[in-house]
N, C-alpha and C. Protein backbone atom coordinates (compact mmCIF):
# COMPACT_ATOMS: atom_id res chain seq x y z
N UNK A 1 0.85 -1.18 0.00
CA UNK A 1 0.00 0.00 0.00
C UNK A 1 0.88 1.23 0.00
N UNK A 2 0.54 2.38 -0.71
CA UNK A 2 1.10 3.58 -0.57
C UNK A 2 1.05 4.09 0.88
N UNK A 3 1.94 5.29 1.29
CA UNK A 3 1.59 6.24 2.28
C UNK A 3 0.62 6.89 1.85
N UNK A 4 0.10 6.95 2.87
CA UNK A 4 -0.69 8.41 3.26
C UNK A 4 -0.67 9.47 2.79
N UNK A 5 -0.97 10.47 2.30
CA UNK A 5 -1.03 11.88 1.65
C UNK A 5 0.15 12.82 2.83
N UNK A 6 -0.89 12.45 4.70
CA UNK A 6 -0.38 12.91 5.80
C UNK A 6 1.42 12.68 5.70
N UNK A 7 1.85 11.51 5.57
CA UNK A 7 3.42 11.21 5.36
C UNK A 7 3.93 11.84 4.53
N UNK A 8 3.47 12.74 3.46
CA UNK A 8 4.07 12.89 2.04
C UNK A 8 5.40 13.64 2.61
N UNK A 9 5.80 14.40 3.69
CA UNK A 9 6.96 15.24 4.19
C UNK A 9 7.94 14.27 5.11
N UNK A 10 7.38 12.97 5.22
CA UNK A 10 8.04 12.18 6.40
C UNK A 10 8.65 11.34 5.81
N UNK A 11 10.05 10.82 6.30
CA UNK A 11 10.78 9.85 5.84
C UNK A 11 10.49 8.20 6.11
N UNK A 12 9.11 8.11 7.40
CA UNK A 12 8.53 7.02 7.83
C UNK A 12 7.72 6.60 6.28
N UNK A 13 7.56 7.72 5.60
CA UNK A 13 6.55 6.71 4.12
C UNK A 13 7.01 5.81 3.58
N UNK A 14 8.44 5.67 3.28
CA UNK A 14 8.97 4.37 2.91
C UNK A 14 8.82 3.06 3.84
N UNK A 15 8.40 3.11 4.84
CA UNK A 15 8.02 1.86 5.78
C UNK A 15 7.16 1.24 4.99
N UNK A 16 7.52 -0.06 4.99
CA UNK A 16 6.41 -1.37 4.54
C UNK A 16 5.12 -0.97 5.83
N UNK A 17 4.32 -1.41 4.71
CA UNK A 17 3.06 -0.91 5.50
C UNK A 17 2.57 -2.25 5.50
N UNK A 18 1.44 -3.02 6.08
CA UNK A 18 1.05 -4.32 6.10
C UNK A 18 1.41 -5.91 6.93
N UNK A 19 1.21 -6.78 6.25
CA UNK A 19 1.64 -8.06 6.72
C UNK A 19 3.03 -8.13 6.41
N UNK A 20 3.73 -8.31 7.88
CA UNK A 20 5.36 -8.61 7.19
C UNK A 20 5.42 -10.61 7.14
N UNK A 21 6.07 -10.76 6.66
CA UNK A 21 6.10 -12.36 6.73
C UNK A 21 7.22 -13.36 7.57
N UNK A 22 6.75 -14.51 8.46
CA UNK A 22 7.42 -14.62 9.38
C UNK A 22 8.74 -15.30 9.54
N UNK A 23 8.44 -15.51 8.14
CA UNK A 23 9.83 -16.47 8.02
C UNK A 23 11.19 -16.02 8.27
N UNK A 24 11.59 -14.58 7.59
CA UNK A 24 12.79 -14.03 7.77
C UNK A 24 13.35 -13.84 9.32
N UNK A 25 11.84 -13.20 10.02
CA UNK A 25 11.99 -13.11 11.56
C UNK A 25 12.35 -14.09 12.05
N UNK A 26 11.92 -15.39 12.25
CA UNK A 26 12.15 -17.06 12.42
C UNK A 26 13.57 -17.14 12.30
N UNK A 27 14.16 -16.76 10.92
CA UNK A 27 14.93 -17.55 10.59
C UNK A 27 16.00 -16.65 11.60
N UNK A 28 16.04 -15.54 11.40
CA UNK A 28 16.98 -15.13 11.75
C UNK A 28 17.85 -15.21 13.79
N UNK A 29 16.53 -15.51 14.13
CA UNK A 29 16.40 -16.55 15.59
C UNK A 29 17.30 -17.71 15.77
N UNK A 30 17.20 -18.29 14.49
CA UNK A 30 17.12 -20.16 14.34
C UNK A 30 18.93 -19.74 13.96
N UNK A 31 19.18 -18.64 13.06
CA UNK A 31 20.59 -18.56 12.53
C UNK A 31 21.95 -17.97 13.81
N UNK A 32 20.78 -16.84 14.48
CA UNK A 32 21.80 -17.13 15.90
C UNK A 32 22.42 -17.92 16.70
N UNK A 33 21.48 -19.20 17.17
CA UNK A 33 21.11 -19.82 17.75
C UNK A 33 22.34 -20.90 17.16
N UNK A 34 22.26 -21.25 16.03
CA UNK A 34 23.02 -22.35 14.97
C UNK A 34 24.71 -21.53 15.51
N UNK A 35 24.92 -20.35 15.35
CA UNK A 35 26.17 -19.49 15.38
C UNK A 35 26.43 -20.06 16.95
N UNK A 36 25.79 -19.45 17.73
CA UNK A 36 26.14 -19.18 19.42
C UNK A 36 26.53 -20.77 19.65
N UNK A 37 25.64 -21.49 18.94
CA UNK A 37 26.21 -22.87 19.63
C UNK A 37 27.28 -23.70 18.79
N UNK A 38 27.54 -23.27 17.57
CA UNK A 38 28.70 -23.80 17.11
C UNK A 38 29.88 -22.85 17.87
N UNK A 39 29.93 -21.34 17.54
CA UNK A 39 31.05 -20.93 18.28
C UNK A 39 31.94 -19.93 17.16
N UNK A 40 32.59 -19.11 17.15
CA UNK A 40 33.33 -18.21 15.94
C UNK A 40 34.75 -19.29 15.71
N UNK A 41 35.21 -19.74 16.76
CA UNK A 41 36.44 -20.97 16.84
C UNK A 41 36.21 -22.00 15.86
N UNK A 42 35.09 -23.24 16.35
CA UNK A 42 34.75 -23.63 15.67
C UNK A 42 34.21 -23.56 13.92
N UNK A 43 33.73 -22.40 13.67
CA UNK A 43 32.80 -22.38 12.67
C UNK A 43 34.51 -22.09 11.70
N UNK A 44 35.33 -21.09 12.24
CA UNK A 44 36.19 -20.98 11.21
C UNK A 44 37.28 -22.26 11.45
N UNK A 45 37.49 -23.01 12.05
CA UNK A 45 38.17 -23.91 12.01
C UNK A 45 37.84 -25.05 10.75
N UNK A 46 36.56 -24.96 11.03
CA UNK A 46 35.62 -25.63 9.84
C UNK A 46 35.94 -25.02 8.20
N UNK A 47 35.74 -23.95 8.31
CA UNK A 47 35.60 -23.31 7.00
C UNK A 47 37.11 -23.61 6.78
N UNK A 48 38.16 -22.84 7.17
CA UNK A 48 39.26 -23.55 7.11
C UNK A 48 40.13 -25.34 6.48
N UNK A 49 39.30 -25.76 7.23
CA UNK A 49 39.56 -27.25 6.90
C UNK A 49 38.68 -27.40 5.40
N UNK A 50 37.85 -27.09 5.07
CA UNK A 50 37.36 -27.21 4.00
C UNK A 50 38.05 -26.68 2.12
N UNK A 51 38.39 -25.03 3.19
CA UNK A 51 39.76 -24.34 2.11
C UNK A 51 40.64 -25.24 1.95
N UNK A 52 41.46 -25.89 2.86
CA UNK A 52 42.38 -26.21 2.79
C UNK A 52 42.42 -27.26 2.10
N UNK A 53 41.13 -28.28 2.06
CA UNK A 53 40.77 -29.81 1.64
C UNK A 53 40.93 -29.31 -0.35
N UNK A 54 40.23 -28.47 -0.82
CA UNK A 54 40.32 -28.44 -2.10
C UNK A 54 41.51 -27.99 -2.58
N UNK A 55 42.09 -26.82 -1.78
CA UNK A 55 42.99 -25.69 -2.28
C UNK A 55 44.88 -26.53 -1.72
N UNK A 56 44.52 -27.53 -1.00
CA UNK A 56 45.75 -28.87 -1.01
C UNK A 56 45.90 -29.46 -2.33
N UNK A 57 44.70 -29.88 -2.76
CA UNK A 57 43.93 -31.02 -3.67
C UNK A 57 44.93 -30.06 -5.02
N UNK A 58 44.55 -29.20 -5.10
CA UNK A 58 44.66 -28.34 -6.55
C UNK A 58 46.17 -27.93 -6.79
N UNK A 59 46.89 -27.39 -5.66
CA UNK A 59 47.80 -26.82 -5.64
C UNK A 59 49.07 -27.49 -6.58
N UNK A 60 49.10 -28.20 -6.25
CA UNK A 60 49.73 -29.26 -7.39
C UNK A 60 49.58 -29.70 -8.86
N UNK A 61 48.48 -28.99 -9.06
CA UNK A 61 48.52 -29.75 -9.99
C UNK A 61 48.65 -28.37 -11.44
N UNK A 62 48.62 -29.14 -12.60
CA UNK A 62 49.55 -28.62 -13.66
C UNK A 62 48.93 -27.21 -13.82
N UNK A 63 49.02 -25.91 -14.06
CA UNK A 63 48.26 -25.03 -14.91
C UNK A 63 47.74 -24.62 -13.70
N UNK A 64 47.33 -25.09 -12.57
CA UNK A 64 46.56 -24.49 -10.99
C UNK A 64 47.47 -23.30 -11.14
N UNK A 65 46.71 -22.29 -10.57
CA UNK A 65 47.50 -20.74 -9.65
C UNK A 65 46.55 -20.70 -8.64
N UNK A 66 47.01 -20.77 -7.30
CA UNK A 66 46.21 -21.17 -6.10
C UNK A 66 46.85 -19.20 -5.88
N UNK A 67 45.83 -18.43 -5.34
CA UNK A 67 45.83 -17.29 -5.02
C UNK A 67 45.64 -16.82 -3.56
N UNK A 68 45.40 -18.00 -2.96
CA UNK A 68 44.88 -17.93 -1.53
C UNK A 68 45.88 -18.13 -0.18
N UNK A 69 46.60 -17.87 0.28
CA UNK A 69 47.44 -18.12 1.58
C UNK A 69 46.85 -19.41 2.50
N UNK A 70 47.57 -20.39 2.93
CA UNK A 70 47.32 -21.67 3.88
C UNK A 70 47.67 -20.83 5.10
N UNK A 71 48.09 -19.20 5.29
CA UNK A 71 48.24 -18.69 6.77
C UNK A 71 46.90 -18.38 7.16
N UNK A 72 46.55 -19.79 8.03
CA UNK A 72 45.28 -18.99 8.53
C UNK A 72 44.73 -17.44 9.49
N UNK A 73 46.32 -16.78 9.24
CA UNK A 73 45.94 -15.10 9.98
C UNK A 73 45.71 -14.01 8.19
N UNK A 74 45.66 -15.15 7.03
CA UNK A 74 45.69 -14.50 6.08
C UNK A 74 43.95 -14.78 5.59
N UNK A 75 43.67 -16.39 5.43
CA UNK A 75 42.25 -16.41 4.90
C UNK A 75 42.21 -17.53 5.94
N UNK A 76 40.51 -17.76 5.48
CA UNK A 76 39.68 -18.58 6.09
C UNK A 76 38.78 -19.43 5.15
N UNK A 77 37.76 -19.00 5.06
CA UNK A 77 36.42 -19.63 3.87
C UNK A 77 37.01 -19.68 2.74
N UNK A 78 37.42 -18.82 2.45
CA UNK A 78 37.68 -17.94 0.44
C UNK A 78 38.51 -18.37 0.03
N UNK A 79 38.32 -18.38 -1.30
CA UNK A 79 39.89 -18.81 -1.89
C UNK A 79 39.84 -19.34 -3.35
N UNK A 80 40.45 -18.34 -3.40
CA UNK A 80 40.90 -18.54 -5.12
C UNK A 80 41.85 -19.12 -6.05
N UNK A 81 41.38 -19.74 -6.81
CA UNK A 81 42.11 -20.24 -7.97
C UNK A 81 41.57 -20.24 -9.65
N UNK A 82 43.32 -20.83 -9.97
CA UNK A 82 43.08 -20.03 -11.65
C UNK A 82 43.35 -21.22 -12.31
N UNK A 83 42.79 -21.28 -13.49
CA UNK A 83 43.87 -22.19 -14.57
C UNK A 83 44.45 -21.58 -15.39
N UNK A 84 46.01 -21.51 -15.60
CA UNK A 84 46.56 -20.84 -16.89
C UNK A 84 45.60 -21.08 -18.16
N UNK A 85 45.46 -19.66 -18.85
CA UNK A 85 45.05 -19.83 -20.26
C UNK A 85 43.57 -20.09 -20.15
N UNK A 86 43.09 -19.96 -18.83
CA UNK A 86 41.31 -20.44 -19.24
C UNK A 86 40.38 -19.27 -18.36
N UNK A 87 39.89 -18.57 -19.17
CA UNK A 87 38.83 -17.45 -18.90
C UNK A 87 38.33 -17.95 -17.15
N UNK A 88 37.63 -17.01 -16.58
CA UNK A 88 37.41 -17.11 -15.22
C UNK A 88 35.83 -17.64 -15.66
N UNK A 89 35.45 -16.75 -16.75
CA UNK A 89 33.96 -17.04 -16.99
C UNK A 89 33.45 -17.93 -17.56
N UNK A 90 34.45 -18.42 -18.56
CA UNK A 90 34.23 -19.67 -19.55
C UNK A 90 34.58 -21.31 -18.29
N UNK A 91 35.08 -20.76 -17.20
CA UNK A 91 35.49 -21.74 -16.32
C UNK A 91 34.07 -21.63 -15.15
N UNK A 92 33.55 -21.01 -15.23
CA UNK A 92 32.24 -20.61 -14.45
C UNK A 92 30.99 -21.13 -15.09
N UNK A 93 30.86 -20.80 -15.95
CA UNK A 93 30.06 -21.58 -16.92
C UNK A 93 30.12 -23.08 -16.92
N UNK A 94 31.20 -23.60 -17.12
CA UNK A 94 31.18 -24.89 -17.12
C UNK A 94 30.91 -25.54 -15.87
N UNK A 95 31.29 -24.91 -14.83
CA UNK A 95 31.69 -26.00 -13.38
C UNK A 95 29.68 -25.88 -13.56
N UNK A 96 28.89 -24.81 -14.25
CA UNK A 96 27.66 -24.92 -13.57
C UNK A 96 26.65 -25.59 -14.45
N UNK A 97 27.45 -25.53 -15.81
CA UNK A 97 26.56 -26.20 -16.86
C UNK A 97 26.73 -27.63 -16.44
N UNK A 98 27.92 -27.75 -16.52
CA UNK A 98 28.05 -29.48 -16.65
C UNK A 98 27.85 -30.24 -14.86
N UNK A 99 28.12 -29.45 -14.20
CA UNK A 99 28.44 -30.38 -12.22
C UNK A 99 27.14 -29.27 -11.49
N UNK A 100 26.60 -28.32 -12.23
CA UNK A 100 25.80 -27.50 -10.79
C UNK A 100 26.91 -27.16 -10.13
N UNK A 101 27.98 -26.61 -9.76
CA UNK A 101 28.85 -25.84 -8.96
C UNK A 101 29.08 -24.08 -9.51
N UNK A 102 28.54 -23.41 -8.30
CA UNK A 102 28.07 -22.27 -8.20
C UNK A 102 29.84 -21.39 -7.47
N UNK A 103 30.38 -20.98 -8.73
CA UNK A 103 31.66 -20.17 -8.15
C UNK A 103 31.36 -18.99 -8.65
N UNK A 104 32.27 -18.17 -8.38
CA UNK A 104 32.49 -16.25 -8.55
C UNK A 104 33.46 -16.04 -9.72
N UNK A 105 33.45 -15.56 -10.90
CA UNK A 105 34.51 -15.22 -11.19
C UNK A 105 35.74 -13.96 -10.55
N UNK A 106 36.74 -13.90 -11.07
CA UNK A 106 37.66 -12.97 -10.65
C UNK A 106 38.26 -12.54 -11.13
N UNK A 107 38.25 -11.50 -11.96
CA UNK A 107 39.06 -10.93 -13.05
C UNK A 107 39.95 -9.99 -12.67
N UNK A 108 41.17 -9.28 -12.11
CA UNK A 108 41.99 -8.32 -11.82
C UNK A 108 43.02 -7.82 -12.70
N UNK A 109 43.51 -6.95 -12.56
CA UNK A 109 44.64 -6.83 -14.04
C UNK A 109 45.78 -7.93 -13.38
N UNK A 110 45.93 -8.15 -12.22
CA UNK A 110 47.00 -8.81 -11.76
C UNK A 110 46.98 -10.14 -11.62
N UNK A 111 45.47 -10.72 -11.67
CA UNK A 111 45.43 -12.20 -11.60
C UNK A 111 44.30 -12.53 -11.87
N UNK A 112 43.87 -13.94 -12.47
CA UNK A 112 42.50 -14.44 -12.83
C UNK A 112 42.23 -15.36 -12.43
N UNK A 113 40.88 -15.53 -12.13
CA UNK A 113 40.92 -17.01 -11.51
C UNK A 113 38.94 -17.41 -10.64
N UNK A 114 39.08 -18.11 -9.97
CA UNK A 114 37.45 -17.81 -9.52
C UNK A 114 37.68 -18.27 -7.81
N UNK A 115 36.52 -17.72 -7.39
CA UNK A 115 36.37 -17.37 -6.03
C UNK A 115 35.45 -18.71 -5.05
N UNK A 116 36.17 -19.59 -4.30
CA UNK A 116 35.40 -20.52 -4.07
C UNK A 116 35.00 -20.88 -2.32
N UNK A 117 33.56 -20.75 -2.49
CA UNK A 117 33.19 -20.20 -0.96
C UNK A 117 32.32 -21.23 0.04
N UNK A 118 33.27 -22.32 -0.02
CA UNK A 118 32.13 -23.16 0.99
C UNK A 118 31.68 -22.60 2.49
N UNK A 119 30.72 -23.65 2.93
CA UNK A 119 29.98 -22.94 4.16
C UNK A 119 29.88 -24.07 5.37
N UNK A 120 29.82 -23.75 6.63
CA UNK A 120 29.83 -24.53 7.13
C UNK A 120 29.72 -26.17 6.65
N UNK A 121 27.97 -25.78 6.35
CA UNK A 121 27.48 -27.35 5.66
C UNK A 121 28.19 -27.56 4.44
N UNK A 122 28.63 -26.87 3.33
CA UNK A 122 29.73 -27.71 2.52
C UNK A 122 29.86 -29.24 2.94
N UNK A 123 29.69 -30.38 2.26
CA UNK A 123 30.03 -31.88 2.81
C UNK A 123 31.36 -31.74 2.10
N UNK A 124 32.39 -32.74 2.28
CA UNK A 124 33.08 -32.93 1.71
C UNK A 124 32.93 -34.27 0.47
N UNK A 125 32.14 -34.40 0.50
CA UNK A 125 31.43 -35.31 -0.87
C UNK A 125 31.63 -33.96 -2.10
N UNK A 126 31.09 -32.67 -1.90
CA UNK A 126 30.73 -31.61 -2.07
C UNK A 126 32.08 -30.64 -3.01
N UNK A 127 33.02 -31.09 -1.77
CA UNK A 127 34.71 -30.54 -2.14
C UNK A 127 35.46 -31.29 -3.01
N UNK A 128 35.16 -32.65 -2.48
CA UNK A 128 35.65 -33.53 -3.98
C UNK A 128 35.38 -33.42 -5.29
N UNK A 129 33.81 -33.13 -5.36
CA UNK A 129 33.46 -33.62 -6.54
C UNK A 129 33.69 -31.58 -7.37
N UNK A 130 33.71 -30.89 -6.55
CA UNK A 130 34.77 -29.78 -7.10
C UNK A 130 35.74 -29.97 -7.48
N UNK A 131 36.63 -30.75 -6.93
CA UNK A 131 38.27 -30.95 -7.12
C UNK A 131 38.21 -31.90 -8.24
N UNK A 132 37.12 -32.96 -8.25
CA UNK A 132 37.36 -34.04 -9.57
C UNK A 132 36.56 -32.86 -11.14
N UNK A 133 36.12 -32.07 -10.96
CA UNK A 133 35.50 -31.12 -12.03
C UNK A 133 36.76 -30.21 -12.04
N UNK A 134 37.39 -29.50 -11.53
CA UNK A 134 38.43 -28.84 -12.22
C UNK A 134 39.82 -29.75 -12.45
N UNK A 135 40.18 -31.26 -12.08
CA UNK A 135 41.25 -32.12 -12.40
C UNK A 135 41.04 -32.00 -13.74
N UNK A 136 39.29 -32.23 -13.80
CA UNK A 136 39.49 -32.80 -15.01
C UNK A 136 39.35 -31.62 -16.21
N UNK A 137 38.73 -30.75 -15.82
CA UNK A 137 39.60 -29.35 -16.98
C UNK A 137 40.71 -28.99 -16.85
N UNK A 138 41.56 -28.81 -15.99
CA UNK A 138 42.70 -29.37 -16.11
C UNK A 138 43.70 -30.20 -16.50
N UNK A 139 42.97 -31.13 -17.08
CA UNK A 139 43.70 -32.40 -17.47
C UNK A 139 43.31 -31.73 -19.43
N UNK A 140 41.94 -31.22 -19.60
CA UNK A 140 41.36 -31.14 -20.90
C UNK A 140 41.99 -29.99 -21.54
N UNK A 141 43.32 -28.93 -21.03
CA UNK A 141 43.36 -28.15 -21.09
C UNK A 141 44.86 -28.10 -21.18
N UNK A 142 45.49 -29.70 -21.09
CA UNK A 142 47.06 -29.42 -21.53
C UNK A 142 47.02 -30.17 -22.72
C-alpha cells in the first residue's frame, strides 16, 4: 500500500506498510542460535579445513595458480584459484553447466581465476566432486 497523503513530508513513508512475513523473523532466531552454539572458533576452524581440503587437492597440480594463503591469519572460507590460459567465466560456466557448482569469477589486471566459498554445511562429498571437475579441466586443457 502507498503512504498516506499525511506522510508525504516524512521519511517514515517508505516503511512497509502491512503483513510482514514470518519467516525471515524465524529464521533469523534459528541462525543465531546455529552461530552461538557452534562458536566463531569452531565455525572458522571448519571453514578452514574445508579451504584447505580443495585448495591442497589443486595446488599441485599442472596449470593451478592457487591465489589464496594456507596462513590462517591471512584467509579462512575464500579462496581462489586459476587455470593458466582459461577465462574465469568460460570456467564458471562450465563448473555450472556441466556439475551444478556455483563459483564467482575474478578478473583483476594482476590475476585471474574464480572465487570458491564453501559454508559450514559444505560436505566434503561436495569438495571432492569440485576438485574431480576442475582435475578434469585441467587435465582437458594441456
Amino acid at each position: 500500500m502507498a503512504a498516506p497523503d499525511s506522510l508525504r513530508s516524512d521519511i517514515r513513508k517508505f516503511e512497509e506498510i502491512g503483513t510482514h512475513p514470518a519467516a525471515s523473523h524465524n529464521a533469523i532466531a534459528e541462525a543465531l542460535t546455529f552461530y552461538e552454539g557452534m562458536g566463531a572458533e569452531r565455525k572458522a576452524a571448519r571453514l578452514r579445513f574445508l579451504k584447505d581440503r580443495w585448495a591442497r587437492r589443486l595446488e599441485g597440480q599442472k596449470k593451478a595458480r592457487l591465489f589464496t594463503s594456507f596462513d590462517p591469519a591471512q584467509s579462512c572460507a575464500l579462496g581462489c584459484v586459476g587455470i593458466a590460459g582459461l577465462d574465469p567465466n568460460k570456467l564458471v560456466a562450465h563448473l555450472w553447466d556441466k556439475h551444478r557448482i556455483i563459483v564467482t569469477p575474478i578478473v583483476h589486471e594482476e590475476f585471474q581465476g574464480i572465487r570458491i566459498t564453501p559454508n559450514v554445511y559444505t560436505t566434503l562429498q561436495e569438495i571432492d566432486t569440485f576438485c574431480d571437475a576442475m582435475e578434469q579441466v585441467i587435465r582437458s586443457e594441456t
